[in-house]
Protein backbone atom coordinates (compact mmCIF):
# COMPACT_ATOMS: atom_id res chain seq x y z
CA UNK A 1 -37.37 -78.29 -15.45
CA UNK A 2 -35.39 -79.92 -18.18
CA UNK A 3 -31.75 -79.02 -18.94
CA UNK A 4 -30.71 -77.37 -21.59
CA UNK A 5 -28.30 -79.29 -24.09
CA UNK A 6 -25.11 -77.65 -25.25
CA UNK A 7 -25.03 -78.08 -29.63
CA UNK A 8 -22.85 -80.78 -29.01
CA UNK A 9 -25.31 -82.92 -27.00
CA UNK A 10 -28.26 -81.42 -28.80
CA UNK A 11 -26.03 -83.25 -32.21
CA UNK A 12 -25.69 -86.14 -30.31
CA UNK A 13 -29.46 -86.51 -28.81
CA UNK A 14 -30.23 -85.85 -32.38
CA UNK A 15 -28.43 -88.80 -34.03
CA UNK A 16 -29.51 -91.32 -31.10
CA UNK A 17 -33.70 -90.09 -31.99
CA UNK A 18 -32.67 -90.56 -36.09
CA UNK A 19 -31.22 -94.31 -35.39
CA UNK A 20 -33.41 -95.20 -32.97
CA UNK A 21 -36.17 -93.61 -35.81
CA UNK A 22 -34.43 -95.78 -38.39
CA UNK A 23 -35.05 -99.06 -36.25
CA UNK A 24 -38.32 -98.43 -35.75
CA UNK A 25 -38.88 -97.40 -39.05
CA UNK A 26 -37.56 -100.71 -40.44
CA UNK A 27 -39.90 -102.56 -38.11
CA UNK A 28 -42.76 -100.76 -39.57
CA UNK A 29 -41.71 -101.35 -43.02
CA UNK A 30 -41.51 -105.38 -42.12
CA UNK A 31 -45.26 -105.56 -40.76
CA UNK A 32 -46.66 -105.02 -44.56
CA UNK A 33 -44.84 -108.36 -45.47
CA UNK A 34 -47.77 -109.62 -43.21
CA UNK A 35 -50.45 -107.21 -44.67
CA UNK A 36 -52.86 -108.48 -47.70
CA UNK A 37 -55.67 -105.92 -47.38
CA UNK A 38 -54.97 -103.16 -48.74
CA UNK A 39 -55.72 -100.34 -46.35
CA UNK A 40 -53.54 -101.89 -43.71
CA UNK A 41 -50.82 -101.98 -46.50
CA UNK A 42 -51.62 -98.39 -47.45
CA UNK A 43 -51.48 -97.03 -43.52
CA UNK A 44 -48.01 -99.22 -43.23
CA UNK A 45 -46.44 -97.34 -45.58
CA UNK A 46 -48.30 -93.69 -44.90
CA UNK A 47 -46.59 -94.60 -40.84
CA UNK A 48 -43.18 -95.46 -42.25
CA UNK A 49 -42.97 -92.06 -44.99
CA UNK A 50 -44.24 -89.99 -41.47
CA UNK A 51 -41.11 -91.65 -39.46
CA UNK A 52 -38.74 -90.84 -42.80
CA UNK A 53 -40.15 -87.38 -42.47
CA UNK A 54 -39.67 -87.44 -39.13
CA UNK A 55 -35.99 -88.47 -39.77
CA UNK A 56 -35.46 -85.53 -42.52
CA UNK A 57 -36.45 -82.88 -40.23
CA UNK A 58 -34.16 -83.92 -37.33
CA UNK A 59 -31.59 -84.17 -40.13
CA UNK A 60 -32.42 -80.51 -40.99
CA UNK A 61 -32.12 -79.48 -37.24
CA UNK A 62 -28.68 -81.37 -37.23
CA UNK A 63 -27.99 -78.43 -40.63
CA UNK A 64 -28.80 -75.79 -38.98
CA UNK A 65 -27.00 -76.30 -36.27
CA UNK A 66 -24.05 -77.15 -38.41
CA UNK A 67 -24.21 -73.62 -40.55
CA UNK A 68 -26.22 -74.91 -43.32
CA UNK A 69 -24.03 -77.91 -44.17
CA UNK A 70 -26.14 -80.57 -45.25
CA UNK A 71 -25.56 -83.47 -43.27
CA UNK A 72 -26.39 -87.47 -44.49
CA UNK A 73 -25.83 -89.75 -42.48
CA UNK A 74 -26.43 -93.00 -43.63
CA UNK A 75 -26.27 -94.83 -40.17
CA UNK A 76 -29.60 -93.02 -39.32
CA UNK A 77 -31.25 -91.98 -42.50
CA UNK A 78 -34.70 -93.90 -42.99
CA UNK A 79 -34.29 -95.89 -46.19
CA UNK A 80 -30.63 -95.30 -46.67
């Protein structure tokens, strides 16, 4: 059985997934340096939008837990 997380360690699981997102992110973004067909390219950058959407939603999570306040963080958007 897992434990539950209070909001404040729920915020800060949150930001540790979004940076650790953000690193990984940036490593996908660096393979299509290496790419020169195409498709590969194409499925580099289709993985990288999925981890900045992946990064958005957490960062809508991290809203609603705040009230609604929109929160950007640029130590662990994607692409920020």
């Amino acid at each position: 059985m897992s434990a539950v997380l209070t909001p404040v360690g729920a915020i800060s699981a949150i930001n540790a997934a979004r940076a650790e997102i953000k690193a990984t992110a940036a490593a996908v973004l660096a393979l299509k340096g290496a790419m020169t067909d195409g498709e590969a390219i194409a499925n580099v950058m289709l993985a990288y939008r999925h981890l900045e959407d992946a990064s958005m939603r957490l960062g809508k999570v991290l809203q609603a837990l705040d009230g609604g306040v929109s929160v950007y963080d640029k130590r662990t958007t994607v692409g920020a």
